[in-house]
C-alpha atoms as a PDB file:
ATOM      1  CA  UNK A   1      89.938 114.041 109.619  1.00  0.00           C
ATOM      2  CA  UNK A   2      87.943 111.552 111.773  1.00  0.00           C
ATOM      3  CA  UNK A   3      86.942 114.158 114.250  1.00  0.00           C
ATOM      4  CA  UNK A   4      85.877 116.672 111.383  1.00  0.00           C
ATOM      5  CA  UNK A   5      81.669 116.866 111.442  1.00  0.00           C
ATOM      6  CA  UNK A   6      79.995 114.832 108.980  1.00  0.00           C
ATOM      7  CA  UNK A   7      77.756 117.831 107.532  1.00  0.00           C
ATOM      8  CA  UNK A   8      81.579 119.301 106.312  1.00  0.00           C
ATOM      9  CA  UNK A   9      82.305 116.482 104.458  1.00  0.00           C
ATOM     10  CA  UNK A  10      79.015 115.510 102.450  1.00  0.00           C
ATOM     11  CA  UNK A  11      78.369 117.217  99.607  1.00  0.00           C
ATOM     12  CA  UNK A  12      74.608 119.205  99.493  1.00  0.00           C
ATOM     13  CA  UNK A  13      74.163 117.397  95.998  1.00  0.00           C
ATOM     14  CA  UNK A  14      75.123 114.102  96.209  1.00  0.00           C
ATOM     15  CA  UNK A  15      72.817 112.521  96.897  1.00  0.00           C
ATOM     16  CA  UNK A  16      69.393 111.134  95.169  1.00  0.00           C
ATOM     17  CA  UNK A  17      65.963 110.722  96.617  1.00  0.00           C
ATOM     18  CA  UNK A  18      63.274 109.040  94.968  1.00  0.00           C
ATOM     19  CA  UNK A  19      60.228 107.172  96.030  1.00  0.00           C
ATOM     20  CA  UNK A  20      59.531 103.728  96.696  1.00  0.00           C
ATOM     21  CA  UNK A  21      57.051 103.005  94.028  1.00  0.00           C
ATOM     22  CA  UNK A  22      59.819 104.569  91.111  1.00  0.00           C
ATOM     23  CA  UNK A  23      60.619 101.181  88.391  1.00  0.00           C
ATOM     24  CA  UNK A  24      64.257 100.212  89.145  1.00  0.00           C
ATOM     25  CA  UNK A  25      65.146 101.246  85.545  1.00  0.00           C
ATOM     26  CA  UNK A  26      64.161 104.858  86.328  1.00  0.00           C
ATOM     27  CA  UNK A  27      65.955 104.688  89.681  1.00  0.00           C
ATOM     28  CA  UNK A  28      68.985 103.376  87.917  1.00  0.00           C
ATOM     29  CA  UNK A  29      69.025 106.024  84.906  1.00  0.00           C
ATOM     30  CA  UNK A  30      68.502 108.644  87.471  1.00  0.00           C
ATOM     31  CA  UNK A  31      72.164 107.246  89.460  1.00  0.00           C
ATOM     32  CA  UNK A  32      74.327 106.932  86.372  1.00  0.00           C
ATOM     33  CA  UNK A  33      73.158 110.321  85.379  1.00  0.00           C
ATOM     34  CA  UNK A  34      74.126 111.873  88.511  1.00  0.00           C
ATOM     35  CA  UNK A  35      77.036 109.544  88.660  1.00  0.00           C
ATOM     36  CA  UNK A  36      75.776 108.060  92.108  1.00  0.00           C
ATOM     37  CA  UNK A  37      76.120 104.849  93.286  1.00  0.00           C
ATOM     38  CA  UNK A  38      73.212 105.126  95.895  1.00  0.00           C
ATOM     39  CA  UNK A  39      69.547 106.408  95.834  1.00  0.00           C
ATOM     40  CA  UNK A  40      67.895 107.465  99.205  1.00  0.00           C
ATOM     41  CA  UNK A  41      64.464 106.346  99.399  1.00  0.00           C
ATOM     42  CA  UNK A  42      61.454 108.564 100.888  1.00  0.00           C
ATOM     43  CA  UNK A  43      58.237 108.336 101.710  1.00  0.00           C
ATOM     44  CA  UNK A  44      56.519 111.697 102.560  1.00  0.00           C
ATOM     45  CA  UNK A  45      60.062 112.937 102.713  1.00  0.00           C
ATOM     46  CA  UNK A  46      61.181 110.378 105.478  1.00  0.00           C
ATOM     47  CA  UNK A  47      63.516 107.827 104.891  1.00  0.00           C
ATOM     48  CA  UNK A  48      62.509 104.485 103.809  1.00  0.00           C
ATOM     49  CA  UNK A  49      64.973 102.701 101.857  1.00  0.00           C
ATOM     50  CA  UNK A  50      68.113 102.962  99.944  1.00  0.00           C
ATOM     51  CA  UNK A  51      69.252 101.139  97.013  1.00  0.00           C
ATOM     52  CA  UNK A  52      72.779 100.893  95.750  1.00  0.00           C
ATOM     53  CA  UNK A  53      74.336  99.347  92.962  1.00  0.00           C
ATOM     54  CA  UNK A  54      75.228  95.970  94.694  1.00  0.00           C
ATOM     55  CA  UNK A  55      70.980  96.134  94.984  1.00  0.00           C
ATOM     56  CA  UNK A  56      70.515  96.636  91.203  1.00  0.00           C
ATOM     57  CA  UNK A  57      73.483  93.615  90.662  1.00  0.00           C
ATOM     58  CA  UNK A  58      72.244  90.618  92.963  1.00  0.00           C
ATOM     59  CA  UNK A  59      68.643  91.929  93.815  1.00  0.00           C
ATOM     60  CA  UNK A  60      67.501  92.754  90.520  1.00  0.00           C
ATOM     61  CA  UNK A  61      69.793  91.056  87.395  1.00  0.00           C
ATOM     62  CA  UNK A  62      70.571  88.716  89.558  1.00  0.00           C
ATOM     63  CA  UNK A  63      67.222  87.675  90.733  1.00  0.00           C
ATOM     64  CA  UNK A  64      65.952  87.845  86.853  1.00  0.00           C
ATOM     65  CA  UNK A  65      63.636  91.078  88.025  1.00  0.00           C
ATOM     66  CA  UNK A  66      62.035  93.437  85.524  1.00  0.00           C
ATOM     67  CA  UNK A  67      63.781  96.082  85.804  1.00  0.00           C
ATOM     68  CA  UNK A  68      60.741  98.227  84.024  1.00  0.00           C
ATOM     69  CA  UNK A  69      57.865  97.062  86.480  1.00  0.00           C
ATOM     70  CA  UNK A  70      59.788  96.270  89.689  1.00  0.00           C
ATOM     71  CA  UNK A  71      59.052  99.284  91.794  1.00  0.00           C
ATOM     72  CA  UNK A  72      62.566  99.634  94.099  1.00  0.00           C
ATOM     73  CA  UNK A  73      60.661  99.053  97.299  1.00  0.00           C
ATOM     74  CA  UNK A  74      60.612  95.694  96.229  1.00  0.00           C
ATOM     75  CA  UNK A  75      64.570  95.352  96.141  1.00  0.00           C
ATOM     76  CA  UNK A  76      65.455  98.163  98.532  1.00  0.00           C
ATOM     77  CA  UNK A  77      67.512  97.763 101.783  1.00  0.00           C
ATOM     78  CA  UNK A  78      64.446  98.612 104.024  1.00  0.00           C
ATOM     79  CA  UNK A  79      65.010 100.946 107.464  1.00  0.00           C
ATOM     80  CA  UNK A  80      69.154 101.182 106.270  1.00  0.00           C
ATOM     81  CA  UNK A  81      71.408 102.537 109.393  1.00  0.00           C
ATOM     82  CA  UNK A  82      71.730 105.946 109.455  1.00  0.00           C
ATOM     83  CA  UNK A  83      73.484 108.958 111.182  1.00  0.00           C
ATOM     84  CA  UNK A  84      72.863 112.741 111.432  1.00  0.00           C
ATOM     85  CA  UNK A  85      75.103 115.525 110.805  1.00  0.00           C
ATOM     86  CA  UNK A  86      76.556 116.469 114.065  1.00  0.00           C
ATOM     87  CA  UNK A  87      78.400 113.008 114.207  1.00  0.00           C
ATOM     88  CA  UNK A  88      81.977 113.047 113.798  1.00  0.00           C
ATOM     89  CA  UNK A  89      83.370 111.921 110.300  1.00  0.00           C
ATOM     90  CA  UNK A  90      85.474 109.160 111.704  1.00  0.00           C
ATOM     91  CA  UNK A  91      82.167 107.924 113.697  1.00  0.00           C
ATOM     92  CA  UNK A  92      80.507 107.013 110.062  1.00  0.00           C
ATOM     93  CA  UNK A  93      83.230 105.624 108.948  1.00  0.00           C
ATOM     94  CA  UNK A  94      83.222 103.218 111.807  1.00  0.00           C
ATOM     95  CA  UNK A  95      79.276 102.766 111.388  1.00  0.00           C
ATOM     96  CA  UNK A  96      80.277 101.678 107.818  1.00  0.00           C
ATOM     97  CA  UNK A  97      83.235  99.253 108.492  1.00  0.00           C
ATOM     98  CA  UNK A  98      81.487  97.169 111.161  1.00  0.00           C
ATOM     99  CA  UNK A  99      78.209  97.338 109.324  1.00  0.00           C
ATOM    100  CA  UNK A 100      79.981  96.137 105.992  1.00  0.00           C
ATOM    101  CA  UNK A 101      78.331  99.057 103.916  1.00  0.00           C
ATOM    102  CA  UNK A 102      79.798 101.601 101.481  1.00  0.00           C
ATOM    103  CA  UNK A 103      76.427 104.156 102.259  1.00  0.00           C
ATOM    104  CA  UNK A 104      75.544 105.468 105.248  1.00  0.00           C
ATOM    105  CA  UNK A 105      72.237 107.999 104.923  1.00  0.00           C
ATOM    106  CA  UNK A 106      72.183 111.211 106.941  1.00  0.00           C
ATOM    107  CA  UNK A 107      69.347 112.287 108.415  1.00  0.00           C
ATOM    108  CA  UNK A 108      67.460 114.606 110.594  1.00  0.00           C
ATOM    109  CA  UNK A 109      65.957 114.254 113.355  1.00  0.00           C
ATOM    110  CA  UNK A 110      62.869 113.361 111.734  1.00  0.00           C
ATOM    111  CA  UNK A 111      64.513 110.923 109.759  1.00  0.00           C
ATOM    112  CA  UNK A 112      64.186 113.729 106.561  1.00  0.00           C
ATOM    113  CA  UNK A 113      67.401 113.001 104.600  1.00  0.00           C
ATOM    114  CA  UNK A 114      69.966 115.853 104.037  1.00  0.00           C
ATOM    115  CA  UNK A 115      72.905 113.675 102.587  1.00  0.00           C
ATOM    116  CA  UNK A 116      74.513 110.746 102.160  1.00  0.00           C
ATOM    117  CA  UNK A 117      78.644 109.396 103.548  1.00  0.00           C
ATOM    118  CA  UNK A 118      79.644 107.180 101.028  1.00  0.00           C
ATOM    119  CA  UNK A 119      83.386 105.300 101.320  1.00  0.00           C
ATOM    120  CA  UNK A 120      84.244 107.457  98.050  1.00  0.00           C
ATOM    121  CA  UNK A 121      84.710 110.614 101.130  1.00  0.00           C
ATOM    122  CA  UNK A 122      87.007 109.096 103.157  1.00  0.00           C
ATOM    123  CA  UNK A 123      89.001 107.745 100.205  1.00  0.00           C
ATOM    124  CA  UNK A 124      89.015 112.177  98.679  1.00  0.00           C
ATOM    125  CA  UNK A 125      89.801 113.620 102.274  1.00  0.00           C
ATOM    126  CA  UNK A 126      93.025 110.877 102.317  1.00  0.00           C
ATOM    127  CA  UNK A 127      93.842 112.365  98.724  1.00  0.00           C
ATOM    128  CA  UNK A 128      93.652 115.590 100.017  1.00  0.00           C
ATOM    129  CA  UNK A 129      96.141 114.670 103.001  1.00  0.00           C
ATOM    130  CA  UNK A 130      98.629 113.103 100.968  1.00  0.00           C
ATOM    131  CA  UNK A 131      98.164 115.698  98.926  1.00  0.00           C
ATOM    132  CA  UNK A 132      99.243 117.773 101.287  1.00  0.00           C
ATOM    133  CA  UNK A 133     102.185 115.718 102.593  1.00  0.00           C
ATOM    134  CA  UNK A 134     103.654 115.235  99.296  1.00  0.00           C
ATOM    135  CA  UNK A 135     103.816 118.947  99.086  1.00  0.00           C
ATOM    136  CA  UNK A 136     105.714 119.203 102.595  1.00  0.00           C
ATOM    137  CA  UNK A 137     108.120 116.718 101.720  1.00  0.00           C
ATOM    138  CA  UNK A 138     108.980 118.399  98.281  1.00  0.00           C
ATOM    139  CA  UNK A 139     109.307 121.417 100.071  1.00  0.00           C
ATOM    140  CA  UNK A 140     111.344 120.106 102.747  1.00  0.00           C
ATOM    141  CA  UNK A 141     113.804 118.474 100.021  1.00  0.00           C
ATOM    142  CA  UNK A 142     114.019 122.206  98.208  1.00  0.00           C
ATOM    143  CA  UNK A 143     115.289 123.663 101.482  1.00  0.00           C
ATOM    144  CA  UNK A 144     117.892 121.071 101.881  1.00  0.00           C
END
């Protein structure tokens, strides 16, 4: 798993892109409608932001922010880490543990966005693997 490429683990449509000037209320709607936990923020189609749910929690209810006027610029991590495609799987995953984030944006080399890692991926490719051994094991036992 680790050594798998990032661009075969993200999905093409999970991920949300808005722009900075959006009201967090819109941004919000737009997540829990897509079931996302993350938005990607863009600029002229380059990365500017992202905002995540621990954002809309401590930087916006939190902080007593109108949800309806704020524009998510203003409550945005700014310039977020980010990796590209080509990366290894396991290298993200790293990225995210020692930066103490759930989100890591992918990006071009232009800094476009073309996905997102979230923890949620790691957590589906180890159900998939003990998936898997769970079926070896019950096979194993039918044999003996």
């Amino acid at each position: 798993m680790p050594q798998r490429s990032i661009d075969s683990v993200i999905q093409p449509d999970s991920y949300l892109i808005v722009s900075p000037d959006t009201p967090v209320r819109e941004v919000v709607c737009q997540m829990a409608k897509a079931r996302l936990s993350a938005a990607l923020i863009a600029e002229h189609g380059v990365l500017t932001g992202i905002f995540t749910e621990y954002d809309a929690t401590f930087r916006v209810l939190g902080a007593r922010l109108d949800a309806d006027t704020a524009p998510v610029a203003q409550v945005m991590t700014h310039n977020p880490v980010t990796t590209t495609a080509h990366h290894p799987f396991g290298h993200a995953l790293h990225m995210m543990y020692e930066g103490g984030f759930r989100h890591l944006p992918v990006v071009d080399h232009n800094r476009r966005p073309v996905g997102m890692v979230t923890s949620k991926d790691a957590l589906a490719i180890d159900a998939i693997e003990l998936e898997k051994e769970l079926v070896r094991r019950e096979e194993i036992t039918v044999i003996l």
